[in-house]
N, C-alpha and C. Protein backbone atom coordinates (compact mmCIF):
# COMPACT_ATOMS: atom_id res chain seq x y z
N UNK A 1 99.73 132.44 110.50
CA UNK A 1 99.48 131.35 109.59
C UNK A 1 98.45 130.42 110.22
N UNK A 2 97.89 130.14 109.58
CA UNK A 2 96.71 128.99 109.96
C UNK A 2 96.29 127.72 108.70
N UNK A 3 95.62 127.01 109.51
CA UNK A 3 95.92 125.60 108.63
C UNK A 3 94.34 126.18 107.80
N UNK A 4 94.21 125.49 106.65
CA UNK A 4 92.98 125.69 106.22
C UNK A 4 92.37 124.64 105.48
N UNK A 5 93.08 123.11 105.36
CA UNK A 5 92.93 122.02 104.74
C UNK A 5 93.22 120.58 105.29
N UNK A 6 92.85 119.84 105.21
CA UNK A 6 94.10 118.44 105.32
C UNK A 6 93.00 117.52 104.88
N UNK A 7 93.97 116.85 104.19
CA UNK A 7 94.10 115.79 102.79
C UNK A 7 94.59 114.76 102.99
N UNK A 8 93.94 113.64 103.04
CA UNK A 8 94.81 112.15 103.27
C UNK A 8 94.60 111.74 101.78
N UNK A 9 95.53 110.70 101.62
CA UNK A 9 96.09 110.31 100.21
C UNK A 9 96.70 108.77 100.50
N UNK A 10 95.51 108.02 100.36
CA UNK A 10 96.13 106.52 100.87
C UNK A 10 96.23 105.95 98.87
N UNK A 11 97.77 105.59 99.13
CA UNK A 11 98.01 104.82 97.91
C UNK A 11 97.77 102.82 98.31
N UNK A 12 98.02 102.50 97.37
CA UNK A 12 98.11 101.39 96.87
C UNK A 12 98.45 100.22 96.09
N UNK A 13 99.31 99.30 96.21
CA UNK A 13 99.85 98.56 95.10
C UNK A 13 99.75 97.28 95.30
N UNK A 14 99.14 96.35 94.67
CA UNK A 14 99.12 95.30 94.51
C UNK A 14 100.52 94.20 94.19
N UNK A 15 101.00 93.47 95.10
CA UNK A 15 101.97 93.11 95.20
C UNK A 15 102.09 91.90 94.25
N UNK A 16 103.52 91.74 93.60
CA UNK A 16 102.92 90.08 92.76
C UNK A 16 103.25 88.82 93.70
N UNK A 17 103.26 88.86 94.81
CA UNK A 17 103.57 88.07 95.91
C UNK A 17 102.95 88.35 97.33
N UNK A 18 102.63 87.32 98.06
CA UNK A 18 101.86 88.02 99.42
C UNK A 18 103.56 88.71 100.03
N UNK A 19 103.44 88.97 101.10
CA UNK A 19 104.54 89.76 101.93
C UNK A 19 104.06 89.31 103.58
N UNK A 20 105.06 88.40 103.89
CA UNK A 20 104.74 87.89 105.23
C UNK A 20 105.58 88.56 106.24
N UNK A 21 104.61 87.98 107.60
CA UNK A 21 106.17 88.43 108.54
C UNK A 21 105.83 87.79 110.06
N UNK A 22 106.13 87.57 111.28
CA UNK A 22 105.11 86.67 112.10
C UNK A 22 103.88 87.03 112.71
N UNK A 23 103.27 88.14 112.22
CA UNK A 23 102.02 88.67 112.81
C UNK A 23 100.77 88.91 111.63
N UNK A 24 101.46 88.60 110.07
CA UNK A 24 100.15 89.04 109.12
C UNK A 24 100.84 89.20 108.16
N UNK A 25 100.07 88.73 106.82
CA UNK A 25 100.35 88.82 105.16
C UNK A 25 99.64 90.06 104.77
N UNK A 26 100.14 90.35 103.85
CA UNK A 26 100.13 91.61 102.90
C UNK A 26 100.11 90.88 101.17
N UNK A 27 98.66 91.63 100.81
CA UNK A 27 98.43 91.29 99.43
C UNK A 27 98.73 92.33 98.26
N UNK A 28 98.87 93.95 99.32
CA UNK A 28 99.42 95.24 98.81
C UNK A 28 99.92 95.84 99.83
N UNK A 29 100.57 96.44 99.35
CA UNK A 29 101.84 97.57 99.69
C UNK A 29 100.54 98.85 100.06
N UNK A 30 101.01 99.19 101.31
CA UNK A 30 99.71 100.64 101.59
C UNK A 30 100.72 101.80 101.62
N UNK A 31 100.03 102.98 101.84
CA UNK A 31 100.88 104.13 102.41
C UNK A 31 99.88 105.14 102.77
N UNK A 32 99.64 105.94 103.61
CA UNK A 32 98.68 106.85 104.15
C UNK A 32 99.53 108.07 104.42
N UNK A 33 99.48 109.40 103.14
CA UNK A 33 100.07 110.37 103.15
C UNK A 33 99.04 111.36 103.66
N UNK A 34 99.33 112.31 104.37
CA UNK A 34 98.77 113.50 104.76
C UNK A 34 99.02 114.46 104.33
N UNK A 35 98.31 115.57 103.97
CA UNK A 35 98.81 116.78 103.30
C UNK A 35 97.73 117.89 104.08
N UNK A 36 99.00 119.06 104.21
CA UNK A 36 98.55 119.87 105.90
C UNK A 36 98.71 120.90 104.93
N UNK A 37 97.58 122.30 104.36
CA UNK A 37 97.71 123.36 103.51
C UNK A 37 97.34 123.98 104.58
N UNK A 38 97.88 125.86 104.28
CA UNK A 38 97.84 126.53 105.27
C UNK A 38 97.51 128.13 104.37
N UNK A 39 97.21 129.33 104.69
CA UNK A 39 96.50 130.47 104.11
C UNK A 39 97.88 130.86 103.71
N UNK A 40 99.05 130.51 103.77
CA UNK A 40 99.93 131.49 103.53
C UNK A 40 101.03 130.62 102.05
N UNK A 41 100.23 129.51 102.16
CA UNK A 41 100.38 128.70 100.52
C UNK A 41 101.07 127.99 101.09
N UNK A 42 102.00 127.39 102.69
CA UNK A 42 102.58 126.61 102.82
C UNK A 42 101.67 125.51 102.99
N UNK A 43 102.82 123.97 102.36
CA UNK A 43 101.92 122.72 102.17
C UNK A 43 102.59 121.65 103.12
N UNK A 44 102.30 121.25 104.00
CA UNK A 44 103.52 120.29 104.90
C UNK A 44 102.68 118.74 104.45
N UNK A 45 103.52 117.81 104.51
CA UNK A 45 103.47 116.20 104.33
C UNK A 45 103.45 115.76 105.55
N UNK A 46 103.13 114.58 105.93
CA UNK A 46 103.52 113.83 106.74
C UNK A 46 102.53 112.56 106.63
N UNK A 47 103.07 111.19 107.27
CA UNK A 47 102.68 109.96 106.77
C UNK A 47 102.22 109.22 108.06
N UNK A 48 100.74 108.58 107.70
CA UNK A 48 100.34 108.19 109.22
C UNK A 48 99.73 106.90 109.16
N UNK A 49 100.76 106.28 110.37
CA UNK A 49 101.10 104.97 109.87
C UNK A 49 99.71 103.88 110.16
N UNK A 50 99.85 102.85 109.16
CA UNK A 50 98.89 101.53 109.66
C UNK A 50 98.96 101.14 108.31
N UNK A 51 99.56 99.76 107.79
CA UNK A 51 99.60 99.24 106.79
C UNK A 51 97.71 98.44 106.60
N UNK A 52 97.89 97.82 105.08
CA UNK A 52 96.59 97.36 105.00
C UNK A 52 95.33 98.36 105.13
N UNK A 53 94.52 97.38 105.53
CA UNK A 53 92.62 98.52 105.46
C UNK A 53 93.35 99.56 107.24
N UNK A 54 93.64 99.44 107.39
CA UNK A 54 94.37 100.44 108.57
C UNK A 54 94.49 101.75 108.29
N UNK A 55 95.05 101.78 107.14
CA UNK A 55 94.74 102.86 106.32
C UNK A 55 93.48 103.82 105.90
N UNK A 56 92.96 102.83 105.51
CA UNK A 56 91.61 103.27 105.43
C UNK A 56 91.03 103.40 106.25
N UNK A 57 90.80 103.02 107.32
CA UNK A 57 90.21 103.74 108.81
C UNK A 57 90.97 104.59 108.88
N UNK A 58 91.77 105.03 108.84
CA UNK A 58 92.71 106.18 109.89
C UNK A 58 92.63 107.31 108.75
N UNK A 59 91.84 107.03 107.00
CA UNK A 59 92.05 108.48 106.37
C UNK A 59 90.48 108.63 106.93
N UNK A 60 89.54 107.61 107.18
CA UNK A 60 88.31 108.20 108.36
C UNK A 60 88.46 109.17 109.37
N UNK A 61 89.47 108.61 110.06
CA UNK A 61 89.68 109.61 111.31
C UNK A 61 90.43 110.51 110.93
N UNK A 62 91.13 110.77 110.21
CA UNK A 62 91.85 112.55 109.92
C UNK A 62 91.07 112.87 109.20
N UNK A 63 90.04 112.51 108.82
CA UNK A 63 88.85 113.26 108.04
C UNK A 63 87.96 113.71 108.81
N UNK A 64 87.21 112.87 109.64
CA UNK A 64 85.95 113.49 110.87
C UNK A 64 86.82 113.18 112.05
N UNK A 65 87.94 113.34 112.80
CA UNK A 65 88.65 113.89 114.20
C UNK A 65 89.25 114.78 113.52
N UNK A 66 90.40 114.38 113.06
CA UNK A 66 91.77 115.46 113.14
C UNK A 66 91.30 116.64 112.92
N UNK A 67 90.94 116.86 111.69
CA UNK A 67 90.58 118.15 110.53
C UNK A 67 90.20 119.05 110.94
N UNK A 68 89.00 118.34 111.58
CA UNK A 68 88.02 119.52 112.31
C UNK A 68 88.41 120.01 113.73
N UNK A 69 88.96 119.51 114.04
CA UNK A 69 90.23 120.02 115.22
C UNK A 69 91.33 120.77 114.93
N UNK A 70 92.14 120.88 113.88
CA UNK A 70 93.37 121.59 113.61
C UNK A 70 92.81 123.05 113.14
N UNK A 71 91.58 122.47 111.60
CA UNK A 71 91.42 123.88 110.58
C UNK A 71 91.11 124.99 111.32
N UNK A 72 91.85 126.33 111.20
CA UNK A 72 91.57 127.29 111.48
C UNK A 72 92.62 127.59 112.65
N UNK A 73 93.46 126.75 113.15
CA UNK A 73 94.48 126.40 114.19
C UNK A 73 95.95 127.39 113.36
């Protein structure tokens, strides 16, 4: 089996309230899903963490680091 894909999937929701806590507010709710496809049709999940634009850098880096490091693994 070998990997032949991976897919980040950063959602988003706009909160009707900020979301505090003692280090930083939140104006949306993030989530940064990964999706790991492989030649033999298996599909594995997994979620990689950093709330906020954190997210969005890090579906950068499993796009030009990870990817091209695993595919074909």
């Amino acid at each position: 089996m070998k990997i032949t894909a991976v897919h980040s999937h950063v959602l988003q929701y706009d909160l009707p309230e900020e979301l505090d806590y003692s280090q930083q507010y939140y104006a949306k709710r993030t989530a940064h899903l990964v999706e790991v496809r492989t030649d033999e049709g298996i599909i594995g999940w997994g979620e990689c963490f950093g709330p906020g634009n954190i997210a969005l850098a890090n579906r950068s880096i499993v796009a030009q680091v990870m990817q091209p490091m695993i595919v074909g693994e």
